[in-house]
PDB file of N, CA and C in Angstrom:
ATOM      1  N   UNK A   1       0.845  -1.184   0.000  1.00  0.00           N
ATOM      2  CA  UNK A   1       0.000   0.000   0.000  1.00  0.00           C
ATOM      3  C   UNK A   1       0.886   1.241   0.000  1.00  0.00           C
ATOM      4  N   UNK A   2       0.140   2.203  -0.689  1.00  0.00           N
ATOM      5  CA  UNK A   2       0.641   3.418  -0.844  1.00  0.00           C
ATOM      6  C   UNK A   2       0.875   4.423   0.498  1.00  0.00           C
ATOM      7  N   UNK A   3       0.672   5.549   0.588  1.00  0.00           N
ATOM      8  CA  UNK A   3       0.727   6.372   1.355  1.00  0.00           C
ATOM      9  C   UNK A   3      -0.859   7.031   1.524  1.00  0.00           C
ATOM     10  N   UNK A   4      -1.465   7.365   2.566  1.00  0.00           N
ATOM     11  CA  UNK A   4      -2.536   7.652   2.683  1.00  0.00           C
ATOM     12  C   UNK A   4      -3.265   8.791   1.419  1.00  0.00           C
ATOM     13  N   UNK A   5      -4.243   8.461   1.523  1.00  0.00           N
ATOM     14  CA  UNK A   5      -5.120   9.168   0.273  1.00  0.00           C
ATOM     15  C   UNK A   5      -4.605   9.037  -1.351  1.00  0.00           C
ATOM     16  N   UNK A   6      -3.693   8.232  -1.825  1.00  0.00           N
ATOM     17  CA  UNK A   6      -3.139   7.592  -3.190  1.00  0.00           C
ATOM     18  C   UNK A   6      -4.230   7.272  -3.979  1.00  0.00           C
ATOM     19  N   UNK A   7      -5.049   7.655  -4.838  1.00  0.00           N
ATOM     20  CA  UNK A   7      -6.249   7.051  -5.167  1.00  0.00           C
ATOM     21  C   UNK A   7      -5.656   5.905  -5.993  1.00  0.00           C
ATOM     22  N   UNK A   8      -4.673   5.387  -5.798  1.00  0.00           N
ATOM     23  CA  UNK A   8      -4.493   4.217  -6.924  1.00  0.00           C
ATOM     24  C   UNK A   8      -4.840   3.063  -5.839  1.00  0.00           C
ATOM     25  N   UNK A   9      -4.284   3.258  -4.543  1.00  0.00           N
ATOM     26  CA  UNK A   9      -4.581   1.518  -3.699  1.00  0.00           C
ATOM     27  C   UNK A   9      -5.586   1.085  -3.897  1.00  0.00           C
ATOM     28  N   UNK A  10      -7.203   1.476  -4.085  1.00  0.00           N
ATOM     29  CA  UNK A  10      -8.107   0.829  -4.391  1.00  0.00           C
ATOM     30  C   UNK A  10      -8.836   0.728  -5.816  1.00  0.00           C
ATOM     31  N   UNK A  11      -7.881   0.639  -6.735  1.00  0.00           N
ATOM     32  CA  UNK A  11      -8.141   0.715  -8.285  1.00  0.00           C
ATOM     33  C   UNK A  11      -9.352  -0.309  -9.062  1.00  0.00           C
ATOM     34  N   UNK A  12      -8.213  -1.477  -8.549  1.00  0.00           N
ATOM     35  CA  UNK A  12      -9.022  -2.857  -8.666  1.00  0.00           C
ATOM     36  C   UNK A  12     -10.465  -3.493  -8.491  1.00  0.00           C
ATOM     37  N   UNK A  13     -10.551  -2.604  -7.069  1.00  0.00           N
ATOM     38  CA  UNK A  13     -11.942  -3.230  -6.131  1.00  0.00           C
ATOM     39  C   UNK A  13     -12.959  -2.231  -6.454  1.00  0.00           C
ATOM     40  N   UNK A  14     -12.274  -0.812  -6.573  1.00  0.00           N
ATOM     41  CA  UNK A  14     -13.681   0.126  -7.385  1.00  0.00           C
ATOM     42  C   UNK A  14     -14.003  -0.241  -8.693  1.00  0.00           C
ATOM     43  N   UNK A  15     -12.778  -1.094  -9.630  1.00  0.00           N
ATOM     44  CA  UNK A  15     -13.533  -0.855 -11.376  1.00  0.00           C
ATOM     45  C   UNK A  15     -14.086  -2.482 -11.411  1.00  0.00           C
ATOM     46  N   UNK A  16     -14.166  -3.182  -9.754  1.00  0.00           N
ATOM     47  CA  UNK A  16     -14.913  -4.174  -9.835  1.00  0.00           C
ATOM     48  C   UNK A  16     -16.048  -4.327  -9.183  1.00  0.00           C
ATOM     49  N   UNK A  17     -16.246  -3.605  -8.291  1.00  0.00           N
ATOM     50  CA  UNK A  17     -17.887  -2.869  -7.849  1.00  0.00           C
ATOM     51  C   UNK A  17     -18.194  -2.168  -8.801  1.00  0.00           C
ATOM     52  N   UNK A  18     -17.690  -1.109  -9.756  1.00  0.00           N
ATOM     53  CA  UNK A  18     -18.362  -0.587 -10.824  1.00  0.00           C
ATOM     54  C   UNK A  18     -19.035  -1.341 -11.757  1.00  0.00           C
ATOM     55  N   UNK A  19     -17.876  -2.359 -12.276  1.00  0.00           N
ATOM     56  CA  UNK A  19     -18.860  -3.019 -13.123  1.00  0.00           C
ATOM     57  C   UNK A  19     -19.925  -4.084 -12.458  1.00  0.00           C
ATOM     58  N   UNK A  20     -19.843  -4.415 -11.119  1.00  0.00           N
ATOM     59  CA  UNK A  20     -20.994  -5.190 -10.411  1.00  0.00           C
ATOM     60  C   UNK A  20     -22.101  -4.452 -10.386  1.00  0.00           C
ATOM     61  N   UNK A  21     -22.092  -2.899  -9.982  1.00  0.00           N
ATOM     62  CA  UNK A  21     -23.685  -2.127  -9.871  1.00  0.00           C
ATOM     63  C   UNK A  21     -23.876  -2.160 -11.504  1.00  0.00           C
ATOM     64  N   UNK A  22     -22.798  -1.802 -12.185  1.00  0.00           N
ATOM     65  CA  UNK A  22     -23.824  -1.471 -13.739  1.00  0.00           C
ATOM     66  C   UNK A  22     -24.000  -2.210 -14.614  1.00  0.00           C
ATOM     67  N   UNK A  23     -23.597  -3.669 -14.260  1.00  0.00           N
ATOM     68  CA  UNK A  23     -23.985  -4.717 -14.878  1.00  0.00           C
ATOM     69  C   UNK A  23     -25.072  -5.770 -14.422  1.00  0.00           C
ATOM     70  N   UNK A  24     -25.176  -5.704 -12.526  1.00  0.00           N
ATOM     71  CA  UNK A  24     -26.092  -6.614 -12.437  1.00  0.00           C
ATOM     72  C   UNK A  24     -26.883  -6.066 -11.382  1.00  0.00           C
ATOM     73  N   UNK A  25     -26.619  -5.152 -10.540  1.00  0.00           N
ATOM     74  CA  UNK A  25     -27.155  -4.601  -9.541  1.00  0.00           C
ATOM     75  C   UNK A  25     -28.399  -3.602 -10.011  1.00  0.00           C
ATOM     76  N   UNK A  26     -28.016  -2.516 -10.890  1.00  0.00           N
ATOM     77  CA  UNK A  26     -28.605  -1.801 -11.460  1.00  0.00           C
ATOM     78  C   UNK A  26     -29.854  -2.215 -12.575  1.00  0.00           C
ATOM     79  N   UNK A  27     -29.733  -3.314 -13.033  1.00  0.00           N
ATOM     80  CA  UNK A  27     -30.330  -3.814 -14.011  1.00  0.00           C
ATOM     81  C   UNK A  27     -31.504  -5.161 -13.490  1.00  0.00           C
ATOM     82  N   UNK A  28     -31.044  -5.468 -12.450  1.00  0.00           N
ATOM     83  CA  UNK A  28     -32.178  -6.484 -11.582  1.00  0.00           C
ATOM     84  C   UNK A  28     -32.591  -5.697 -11.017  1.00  0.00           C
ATOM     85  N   UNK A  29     -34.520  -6.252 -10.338  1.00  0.00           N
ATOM     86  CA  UNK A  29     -34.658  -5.732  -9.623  1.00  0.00           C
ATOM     87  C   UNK A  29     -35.092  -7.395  -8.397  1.00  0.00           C
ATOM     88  N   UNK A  30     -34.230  -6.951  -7.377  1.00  0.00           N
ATOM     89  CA  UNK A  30     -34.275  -8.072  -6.584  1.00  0.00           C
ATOM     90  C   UNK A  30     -35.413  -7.795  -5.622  1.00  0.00           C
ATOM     91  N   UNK A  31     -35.956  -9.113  -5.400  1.00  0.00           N
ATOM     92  CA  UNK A  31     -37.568  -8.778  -4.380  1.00  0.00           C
ATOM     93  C   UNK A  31     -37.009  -8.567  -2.718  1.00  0.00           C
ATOM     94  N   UNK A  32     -35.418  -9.386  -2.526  1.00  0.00           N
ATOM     95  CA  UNK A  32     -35.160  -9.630  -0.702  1.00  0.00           C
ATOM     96  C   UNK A  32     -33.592  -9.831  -1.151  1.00  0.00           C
ATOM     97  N   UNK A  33     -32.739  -9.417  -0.188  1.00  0.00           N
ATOM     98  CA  UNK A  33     -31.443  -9.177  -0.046  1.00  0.00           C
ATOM     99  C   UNK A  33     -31.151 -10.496  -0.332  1.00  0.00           C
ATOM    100  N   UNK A  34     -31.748 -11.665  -0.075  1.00  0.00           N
ATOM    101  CA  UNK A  34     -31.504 -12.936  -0.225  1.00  0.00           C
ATOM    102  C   UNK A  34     -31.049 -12.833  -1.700  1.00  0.00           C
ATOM    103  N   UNK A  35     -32.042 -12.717  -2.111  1.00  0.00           N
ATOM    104  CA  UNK A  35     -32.299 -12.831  -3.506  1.00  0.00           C
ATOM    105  C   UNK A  35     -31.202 -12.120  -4.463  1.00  0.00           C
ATOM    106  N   UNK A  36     -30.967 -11.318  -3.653  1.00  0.00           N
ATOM    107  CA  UNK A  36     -29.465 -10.460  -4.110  1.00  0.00           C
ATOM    108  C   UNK A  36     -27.930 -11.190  -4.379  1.00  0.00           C
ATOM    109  N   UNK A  37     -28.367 -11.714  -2.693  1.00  0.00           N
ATOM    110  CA  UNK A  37     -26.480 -12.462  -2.318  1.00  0.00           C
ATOM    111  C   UNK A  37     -26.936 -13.501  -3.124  1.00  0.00           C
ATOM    112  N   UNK A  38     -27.946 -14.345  -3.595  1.00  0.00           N
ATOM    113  CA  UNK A  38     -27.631 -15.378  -4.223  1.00  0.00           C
ATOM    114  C   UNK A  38     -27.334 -15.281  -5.827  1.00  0.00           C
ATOM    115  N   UNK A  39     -27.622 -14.057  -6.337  1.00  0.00           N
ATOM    116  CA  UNK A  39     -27.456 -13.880  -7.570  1.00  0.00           C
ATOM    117  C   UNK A  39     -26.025 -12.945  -7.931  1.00  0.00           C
ATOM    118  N   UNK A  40     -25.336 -12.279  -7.020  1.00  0.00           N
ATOM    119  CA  UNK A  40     -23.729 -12.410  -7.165  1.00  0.00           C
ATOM    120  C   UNK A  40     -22.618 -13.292  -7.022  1.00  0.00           C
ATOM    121  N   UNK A  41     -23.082 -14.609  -6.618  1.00  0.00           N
ATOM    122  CA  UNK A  41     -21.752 -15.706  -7.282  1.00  0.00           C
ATOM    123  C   UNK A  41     -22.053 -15.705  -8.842  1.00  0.00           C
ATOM    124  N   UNK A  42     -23.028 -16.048  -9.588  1.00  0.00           N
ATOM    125  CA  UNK A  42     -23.397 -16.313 -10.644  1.00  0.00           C
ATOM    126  C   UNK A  42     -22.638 -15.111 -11.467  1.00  0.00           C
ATOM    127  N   UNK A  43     -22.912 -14.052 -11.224  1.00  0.00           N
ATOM    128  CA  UNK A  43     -22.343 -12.820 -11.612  1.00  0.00           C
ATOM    129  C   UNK A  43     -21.091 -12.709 -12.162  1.00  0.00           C
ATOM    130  N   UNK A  44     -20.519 -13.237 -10.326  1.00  0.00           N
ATOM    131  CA  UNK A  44     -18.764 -12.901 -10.356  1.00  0.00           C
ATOM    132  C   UNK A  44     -18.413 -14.040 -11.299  1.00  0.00           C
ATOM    133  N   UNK A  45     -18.850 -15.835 -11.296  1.00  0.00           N
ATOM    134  CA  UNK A  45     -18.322 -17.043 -11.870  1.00  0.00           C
ATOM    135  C   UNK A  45     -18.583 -16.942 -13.274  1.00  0.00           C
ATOM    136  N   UNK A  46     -19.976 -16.582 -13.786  1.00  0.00           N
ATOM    137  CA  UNK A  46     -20.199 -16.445 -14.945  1.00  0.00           C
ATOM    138  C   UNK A  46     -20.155 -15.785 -15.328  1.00  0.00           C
ATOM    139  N   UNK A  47     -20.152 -14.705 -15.590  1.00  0.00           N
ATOM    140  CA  UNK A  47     -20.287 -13.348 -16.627  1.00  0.00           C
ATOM    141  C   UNK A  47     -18.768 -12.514 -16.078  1.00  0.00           C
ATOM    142  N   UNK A  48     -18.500 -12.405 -15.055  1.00  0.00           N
ATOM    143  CA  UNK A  48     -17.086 -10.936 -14.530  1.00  0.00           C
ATOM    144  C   UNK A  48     -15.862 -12.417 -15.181  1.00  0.00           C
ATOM    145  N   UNK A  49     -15.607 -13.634 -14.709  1.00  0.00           N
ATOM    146  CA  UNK A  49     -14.890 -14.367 -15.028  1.00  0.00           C
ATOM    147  C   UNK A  49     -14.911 -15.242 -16.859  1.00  0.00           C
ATOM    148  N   UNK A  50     -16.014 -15.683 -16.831  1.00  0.00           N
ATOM    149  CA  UNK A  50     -16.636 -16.251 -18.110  1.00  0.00           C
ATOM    150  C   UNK A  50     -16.389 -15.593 -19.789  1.00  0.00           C
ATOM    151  N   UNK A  51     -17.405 -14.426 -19.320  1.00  0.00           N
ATOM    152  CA  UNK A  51     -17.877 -13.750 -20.358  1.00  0.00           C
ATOM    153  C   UNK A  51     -17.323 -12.495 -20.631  1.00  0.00           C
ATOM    154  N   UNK A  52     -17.181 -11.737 -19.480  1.00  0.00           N
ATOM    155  CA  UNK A  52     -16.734 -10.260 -19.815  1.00  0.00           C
ATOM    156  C   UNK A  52     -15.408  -9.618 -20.083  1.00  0.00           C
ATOM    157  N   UNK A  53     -14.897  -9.362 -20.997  1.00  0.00           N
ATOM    158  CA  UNK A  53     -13.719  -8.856 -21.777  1.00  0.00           C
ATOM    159  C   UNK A  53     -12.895  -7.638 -21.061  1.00  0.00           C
ATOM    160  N   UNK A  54     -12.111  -8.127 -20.346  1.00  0.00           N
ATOM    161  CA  UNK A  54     -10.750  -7.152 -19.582  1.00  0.00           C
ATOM    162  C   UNK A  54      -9.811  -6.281 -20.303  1.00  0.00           C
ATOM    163  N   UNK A  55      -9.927  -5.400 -20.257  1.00  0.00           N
ATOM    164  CA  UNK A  55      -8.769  -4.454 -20.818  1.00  0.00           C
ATOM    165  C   UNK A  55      -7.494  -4.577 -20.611  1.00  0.00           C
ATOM    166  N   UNK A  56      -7.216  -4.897 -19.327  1.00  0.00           N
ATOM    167  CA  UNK A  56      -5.889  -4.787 -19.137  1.00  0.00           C
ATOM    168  C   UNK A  56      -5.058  -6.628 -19.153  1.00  0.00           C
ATOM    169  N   UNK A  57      -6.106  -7.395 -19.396  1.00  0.00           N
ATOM    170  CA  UNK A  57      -5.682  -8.809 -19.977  1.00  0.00           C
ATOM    171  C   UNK A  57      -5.629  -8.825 -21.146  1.00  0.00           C
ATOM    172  N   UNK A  58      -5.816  -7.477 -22.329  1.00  0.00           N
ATOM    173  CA  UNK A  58      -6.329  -7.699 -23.852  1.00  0.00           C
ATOM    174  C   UNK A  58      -7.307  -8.275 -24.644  1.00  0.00           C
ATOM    175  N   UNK A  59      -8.265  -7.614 -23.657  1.00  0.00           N
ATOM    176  CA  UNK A  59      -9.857  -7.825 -24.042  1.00  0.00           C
ATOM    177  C   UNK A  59     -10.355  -9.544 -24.239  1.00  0.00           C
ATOM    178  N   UNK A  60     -10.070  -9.769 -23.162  1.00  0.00           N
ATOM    179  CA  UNK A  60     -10.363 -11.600 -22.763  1.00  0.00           C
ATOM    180  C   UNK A  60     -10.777 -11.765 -21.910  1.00  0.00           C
ATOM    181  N   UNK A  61     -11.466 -12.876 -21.876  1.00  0.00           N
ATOM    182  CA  UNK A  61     -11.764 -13.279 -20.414  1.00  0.00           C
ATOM    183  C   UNK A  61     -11.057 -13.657 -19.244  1.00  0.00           C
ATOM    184  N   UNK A  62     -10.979 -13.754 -18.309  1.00  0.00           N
ATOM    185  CA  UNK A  62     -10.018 -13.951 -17.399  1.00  0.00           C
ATOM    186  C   UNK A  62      -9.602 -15.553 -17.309  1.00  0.00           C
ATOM    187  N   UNK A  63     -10.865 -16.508 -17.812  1.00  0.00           N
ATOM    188  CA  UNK A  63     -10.517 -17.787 -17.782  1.00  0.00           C
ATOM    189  C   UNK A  63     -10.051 -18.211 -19.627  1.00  0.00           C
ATOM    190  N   UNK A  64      -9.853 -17.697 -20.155  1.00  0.00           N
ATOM    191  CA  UNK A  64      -9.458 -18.028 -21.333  1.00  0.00           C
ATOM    192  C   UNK A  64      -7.772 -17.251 -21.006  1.00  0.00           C
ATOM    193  N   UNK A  65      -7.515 -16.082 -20.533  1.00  0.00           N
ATOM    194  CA  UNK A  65      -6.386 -15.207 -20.228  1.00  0.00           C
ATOM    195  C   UNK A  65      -5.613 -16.840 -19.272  1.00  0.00           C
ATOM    196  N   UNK A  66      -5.837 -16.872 -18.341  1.00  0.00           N
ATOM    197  CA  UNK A  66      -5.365 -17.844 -17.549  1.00  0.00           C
ATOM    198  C   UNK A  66      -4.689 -19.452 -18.188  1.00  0.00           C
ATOM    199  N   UNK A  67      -6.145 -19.456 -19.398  1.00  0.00           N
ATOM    200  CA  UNK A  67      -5.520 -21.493 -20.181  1.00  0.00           C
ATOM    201  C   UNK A  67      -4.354 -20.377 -20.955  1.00  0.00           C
ATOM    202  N   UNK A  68      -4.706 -19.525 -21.587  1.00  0.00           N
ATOM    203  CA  UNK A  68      -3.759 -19.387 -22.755  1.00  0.00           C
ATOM    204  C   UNK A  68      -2.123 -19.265 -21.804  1.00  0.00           C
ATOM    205  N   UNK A  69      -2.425 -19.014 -20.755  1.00  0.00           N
ATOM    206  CA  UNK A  69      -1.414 -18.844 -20.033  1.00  0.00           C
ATOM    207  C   UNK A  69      -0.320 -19.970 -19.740  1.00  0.00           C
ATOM    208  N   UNK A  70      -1.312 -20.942 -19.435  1.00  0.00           N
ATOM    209  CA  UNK A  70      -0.963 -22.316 -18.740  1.00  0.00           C
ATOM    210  C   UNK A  70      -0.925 -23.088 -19.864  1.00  0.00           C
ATOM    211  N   UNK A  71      -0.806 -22.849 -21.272  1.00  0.00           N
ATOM    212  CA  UNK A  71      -0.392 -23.733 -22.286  1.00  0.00           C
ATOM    213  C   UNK A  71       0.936 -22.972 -22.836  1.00  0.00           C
ATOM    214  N   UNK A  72       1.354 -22.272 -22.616  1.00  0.00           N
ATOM    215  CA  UNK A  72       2.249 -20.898 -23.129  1.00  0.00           C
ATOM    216  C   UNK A  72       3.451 -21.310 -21.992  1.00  0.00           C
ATOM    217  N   UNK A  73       3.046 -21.499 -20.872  1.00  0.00           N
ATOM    218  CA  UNK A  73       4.137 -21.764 -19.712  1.00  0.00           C
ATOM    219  C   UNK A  73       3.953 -22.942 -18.783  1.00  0.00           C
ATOM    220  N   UNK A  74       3.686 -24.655 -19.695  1.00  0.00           N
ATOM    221  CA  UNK A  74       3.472 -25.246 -18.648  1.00  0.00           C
ATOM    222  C   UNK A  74       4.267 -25.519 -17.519  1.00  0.00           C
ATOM    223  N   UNK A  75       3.596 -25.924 -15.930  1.00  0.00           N
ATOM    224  CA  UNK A  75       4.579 -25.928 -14.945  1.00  0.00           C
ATOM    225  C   UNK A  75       4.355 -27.490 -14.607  1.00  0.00           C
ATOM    226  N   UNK A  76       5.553 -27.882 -14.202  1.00  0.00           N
ATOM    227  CA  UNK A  76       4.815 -29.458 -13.544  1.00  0.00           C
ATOM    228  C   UNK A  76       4.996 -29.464 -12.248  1.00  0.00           C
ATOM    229  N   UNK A  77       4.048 -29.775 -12.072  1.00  0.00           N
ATOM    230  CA  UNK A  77       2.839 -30.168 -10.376  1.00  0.00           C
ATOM    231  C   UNK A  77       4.126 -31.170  -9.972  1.00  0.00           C
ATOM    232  N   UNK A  78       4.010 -31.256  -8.773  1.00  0.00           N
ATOM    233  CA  UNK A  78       4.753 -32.427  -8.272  1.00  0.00           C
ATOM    234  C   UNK A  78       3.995 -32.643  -6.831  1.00  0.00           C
TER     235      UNK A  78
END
C-alpha cells in the first residue's frame, strides 16, 4: 500500500464494484437481499470471469487469459 489518500490503492476493487452495480445490480430488480447475495456468485463465476472482456488482460476473459497462459508456460505439479 501506498501512502494515505493515493487514489491508486483501491483501483481494482472500485472498477470491480463498478462493473458489479452497472452490470447486475442496477439492471435487476431483486424482491429480498436474499435474492441479491444469491445472484452475485453467478455474476462474479459467470459473466465478470466467463464472459466479460478485460482491458488490461487484452480484451479476454479472465478464464481463457489464464488457459492461454498455462499452455504458453506449462509448470509441472509435483
Amino acid at each position: 500500500m501506498s501512502r494515505t489518500g493515493n487514489p491508486y490503492d483501491n483501483a481494482q476493487a472500485k472498477s470491480f464494484m463498478a462493473a458489479l452495480k452497472k452490470e447486475e445490480v442496477y439492471l435487476s430488480n431483486y424482491e429480498t437481499i436474499e435474492a441479491a447475495q444469491a445472484r452475485l456468485p453467478y455474476f462474479i463465476e459467470d459473466v465478470y470471469n466467463r464472459k466479460r472482456l478485460h482491458l488490461a488482460i487484452g480484451y479476454v476473459p479472465p478464464v481463457k487469459f489464464e488457459l492461454k497462459q498455462e499452455q504458453a508456460h506449462p509448470q509441472i505439479l509435483t
